[in-house]
C-alpha atoms as a PDB file:
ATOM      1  CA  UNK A   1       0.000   0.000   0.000  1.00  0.00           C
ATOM      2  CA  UNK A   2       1.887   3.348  -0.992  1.00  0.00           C
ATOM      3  CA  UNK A   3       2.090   5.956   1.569  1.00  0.00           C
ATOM      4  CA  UNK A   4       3.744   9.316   1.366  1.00  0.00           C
ATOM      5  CA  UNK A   5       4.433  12.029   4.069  1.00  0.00           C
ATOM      6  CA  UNK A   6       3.751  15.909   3.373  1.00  0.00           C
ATOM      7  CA  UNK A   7       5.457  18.658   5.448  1.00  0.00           C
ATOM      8  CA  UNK A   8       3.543  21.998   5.486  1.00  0.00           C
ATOM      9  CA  UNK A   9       4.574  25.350   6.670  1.00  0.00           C
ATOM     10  CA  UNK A  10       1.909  27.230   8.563  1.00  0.00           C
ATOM     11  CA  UNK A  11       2.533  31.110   9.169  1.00  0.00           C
ATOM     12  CA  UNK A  12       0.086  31.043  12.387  1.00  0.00           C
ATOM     13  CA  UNK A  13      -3.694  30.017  12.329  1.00  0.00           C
ATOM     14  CA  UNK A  14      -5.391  29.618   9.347  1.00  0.00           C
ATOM     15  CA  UNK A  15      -6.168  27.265   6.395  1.00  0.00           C
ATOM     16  CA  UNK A  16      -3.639  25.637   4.215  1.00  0.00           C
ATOM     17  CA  UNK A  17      -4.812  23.777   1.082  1.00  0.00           C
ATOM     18  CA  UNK A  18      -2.571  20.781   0.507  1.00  0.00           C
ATOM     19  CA  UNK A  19      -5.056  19.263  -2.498  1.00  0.00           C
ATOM     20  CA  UNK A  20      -2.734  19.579  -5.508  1.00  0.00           C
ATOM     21  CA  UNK A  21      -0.047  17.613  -3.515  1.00  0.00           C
ATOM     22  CA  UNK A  22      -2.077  15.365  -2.625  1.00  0.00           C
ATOM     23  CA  UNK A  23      -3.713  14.918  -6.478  1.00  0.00           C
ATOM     24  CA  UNK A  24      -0.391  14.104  -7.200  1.00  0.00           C
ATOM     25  CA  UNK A  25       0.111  11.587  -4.740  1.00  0.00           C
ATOM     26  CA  UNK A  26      -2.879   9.507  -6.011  1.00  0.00           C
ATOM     27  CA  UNK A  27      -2.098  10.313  -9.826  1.00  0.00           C
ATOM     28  CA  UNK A  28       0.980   8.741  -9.745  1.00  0.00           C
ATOM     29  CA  UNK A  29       0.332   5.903  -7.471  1.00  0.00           C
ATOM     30  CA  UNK A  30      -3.133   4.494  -8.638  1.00  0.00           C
ATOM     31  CA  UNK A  31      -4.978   3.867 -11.240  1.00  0.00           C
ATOM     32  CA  UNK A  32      -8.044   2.358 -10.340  1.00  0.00           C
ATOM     33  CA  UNK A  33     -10.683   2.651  -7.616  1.00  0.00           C
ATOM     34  CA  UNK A  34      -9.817   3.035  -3.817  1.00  0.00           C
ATOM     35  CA  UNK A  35      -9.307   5.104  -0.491  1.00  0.00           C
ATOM     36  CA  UNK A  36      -7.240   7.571   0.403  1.00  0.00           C
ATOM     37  CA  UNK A  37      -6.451   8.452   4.235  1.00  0.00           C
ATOM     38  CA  UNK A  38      -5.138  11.428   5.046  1.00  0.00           C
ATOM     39  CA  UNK A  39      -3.768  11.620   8.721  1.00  0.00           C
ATOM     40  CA  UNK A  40      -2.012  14.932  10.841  1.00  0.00           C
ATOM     41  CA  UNK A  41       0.425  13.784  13.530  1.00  0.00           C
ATOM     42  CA  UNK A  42      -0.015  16.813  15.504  1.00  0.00           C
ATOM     43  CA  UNK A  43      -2.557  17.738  18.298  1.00  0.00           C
ATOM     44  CA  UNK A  44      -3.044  21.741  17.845  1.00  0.00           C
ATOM     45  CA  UNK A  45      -4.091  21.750  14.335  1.00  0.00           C
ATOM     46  CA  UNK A  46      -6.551  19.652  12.555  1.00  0.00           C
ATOM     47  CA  UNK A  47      -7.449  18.593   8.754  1.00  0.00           C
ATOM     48  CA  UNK A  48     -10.721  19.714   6.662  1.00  0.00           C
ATOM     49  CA  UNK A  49     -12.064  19.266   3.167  1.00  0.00           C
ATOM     50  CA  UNK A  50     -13.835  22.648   2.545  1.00  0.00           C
ATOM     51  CA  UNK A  51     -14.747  25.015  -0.540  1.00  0.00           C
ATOM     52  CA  UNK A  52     -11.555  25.980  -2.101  1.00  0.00           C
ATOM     53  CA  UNK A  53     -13.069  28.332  -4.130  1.00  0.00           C
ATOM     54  CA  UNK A  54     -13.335  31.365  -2.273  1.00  0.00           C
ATOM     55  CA  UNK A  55     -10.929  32.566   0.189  1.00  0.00           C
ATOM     56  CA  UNK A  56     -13.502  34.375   2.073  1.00  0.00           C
ATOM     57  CA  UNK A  57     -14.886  30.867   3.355  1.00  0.00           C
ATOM     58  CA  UNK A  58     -11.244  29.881   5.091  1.00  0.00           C
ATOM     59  CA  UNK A  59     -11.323  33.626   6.711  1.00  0.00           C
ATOM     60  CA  UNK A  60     -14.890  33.406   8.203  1.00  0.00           C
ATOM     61  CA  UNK A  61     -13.799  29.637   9.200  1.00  0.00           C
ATOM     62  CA  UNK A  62     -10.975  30.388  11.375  1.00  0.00           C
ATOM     63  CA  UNK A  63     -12.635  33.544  12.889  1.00  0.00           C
ATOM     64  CA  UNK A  64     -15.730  31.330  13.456  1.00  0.00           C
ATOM     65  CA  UNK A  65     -13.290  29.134  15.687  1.00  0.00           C
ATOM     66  CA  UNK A  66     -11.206  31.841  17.092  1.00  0.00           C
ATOM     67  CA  UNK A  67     -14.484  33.609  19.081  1.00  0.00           C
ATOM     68  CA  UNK A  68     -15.474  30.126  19.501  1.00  0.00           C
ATOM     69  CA  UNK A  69     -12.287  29.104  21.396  1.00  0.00           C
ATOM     70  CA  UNK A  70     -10.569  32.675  21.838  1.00  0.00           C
ATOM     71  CA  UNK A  71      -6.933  32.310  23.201  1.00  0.00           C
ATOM     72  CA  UNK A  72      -6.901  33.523  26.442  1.00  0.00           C
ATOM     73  CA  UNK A  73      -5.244  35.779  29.570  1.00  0.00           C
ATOM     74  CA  UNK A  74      -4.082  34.272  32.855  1.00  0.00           C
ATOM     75  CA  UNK A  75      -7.839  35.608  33.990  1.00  0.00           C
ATOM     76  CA  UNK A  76     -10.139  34.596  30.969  1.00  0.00           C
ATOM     77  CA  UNK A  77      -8.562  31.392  30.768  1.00  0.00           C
ATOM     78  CA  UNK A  78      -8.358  30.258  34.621  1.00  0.00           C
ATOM     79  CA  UNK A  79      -9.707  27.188  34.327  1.00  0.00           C
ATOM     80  CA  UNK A  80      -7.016  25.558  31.818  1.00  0.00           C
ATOM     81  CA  UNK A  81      -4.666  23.322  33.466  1.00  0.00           C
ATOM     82  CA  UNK A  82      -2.553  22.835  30.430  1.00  0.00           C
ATOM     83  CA  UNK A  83      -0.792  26.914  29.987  1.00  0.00           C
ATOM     84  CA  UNK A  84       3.253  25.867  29.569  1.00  0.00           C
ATOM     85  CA  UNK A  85       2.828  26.251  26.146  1.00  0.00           C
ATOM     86  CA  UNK A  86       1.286  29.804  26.007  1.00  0.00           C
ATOM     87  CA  UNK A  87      -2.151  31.206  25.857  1.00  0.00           C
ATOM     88  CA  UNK A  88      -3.189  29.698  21.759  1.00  0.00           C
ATOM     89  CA  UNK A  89      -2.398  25.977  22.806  1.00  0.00           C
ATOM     90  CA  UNK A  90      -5.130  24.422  25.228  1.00  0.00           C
ATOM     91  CA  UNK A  91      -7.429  26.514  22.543  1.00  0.00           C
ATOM     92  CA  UNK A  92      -5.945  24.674  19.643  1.00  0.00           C
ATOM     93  CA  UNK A  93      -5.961  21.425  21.530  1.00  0.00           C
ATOM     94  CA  UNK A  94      -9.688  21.574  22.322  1.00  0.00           C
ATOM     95  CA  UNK A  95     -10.063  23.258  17.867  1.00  0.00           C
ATOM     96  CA  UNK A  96      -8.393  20.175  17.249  1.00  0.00           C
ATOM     97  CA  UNK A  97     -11.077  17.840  19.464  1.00  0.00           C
ATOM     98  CA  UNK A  98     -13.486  19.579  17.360  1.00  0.00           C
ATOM     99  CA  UNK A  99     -12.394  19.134  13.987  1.00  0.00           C
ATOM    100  CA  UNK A 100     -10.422  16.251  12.989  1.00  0.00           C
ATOM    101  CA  UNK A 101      -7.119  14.484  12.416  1.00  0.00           C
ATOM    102  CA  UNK A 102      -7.930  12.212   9.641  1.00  0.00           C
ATOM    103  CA  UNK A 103      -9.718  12.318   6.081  1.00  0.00           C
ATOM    104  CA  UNK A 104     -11.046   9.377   4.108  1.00  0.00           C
ATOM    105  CA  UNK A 105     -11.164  10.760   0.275  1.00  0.00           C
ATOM    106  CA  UNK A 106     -12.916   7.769  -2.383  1.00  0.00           C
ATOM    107  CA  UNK A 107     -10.485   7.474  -5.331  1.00  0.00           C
ATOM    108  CA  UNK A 108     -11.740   7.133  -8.727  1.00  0.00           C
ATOM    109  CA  UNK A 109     -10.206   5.869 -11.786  1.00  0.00           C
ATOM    110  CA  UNK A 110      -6.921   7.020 -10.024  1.00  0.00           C
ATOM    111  CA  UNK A 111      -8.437  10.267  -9.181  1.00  0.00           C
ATOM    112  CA  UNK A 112      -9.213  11.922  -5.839  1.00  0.00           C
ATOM    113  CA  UNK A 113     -13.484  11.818  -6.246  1.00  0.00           C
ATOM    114  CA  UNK A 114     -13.521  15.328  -4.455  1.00  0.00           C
ATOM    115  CA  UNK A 115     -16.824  17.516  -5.290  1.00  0.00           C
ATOM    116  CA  UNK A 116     -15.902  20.703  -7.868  1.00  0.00           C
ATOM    117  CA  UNK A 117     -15.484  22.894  -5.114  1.00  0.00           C
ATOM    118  CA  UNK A 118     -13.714  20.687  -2.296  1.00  0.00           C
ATOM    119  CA  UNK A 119     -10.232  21.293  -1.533  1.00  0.00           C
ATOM    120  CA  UNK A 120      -8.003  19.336   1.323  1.00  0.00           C
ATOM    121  CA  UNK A 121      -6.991  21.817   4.010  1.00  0.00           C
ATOM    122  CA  UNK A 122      -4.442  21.763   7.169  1.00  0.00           C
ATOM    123  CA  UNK A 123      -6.508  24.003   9.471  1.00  0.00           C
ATOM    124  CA  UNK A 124      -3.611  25.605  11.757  1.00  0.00           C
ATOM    125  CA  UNK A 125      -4.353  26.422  15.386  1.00  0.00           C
ATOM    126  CA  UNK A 126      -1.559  27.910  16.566  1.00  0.00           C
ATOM    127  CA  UNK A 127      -0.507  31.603  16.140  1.00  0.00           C
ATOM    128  CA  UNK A 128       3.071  31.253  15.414  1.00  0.00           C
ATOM    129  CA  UNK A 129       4.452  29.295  12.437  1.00  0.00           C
ATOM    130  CA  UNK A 130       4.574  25.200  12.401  1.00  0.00           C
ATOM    131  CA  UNK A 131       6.069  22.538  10.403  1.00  0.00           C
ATOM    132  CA  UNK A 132       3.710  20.200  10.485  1.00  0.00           C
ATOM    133  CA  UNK A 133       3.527  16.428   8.744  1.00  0.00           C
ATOM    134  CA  UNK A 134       0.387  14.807   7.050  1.00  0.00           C
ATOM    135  CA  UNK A 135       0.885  11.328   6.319  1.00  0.00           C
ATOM    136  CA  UNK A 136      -1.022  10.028   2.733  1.00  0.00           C
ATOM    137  CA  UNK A 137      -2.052   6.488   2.762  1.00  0.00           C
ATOM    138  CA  UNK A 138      -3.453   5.107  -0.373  1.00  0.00           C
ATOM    139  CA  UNK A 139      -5.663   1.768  -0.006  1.00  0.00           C
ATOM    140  CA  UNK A 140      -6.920  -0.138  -2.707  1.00  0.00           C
END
């Protein structure tokens, strides 16, 4: 089963399509029907297939989650146990419990069956820039 590993570079919170890399993947792996997995090994950011047509839907996304799970001052955030890290990562822990580490994408003829305007997306939690690793796994 080939499997592939993608390193992204995040420049804080926000959404990072990582579609045509992994088109490519699948193009020149398979060539009939099966299932792609897509997997983050990370625990403050998360993965998302979303419109990738407008840029205005990634925006309103991550505000959506940053007044839903604001990052926090030593009084707002009292309650967190977990702080060492600073005041973004318990938020982008509990983003991450919200969202998801994995993807399951049907493939087609060889081809990722994604809808005409779905894109793959590492959704970045954290406020300062990340190298972060999604591993590809193509079943068949």
């Amino acid at each position: 089963m080939p499997q592939t590993s993608l390193t992204l570079k995040t420049n804080g919170s926000g959404l990072y399509d990582f579609t045509t890399r992994a088109r490519q993947f699948v193009s020149g792996t398979a060539d009939g029907d099966g299932l792609l997995t897509c997997f983050v090994r990370h625990t403050s950011c998360s993965l998302l297939i979303q419109e990738n047509a407008d840029p205005d839907v990634r925006r309103d996304l991550d505000e959506f989650f940053r007044r839903l799970v604001p990052p926090g001052d030593s009084a707002s955030m009292s309650w967190l146990r977990h702080t060492a890290e600073g005041p973004d990562d318990m938020p982008a822990h509990i983003k991450t419990a919200l969202t998801a580490s994995s993807l399951s994408i049907p493939v087609t003829n060889g081809q990722l069956a994604l809808g005409t305007w779905q894109g793959l997306f590492l959704f970045e939690h954290r406020a300062r820039p990340h190298e972060r690793e999604i591993l590809l796994h193509l079943s068949s």
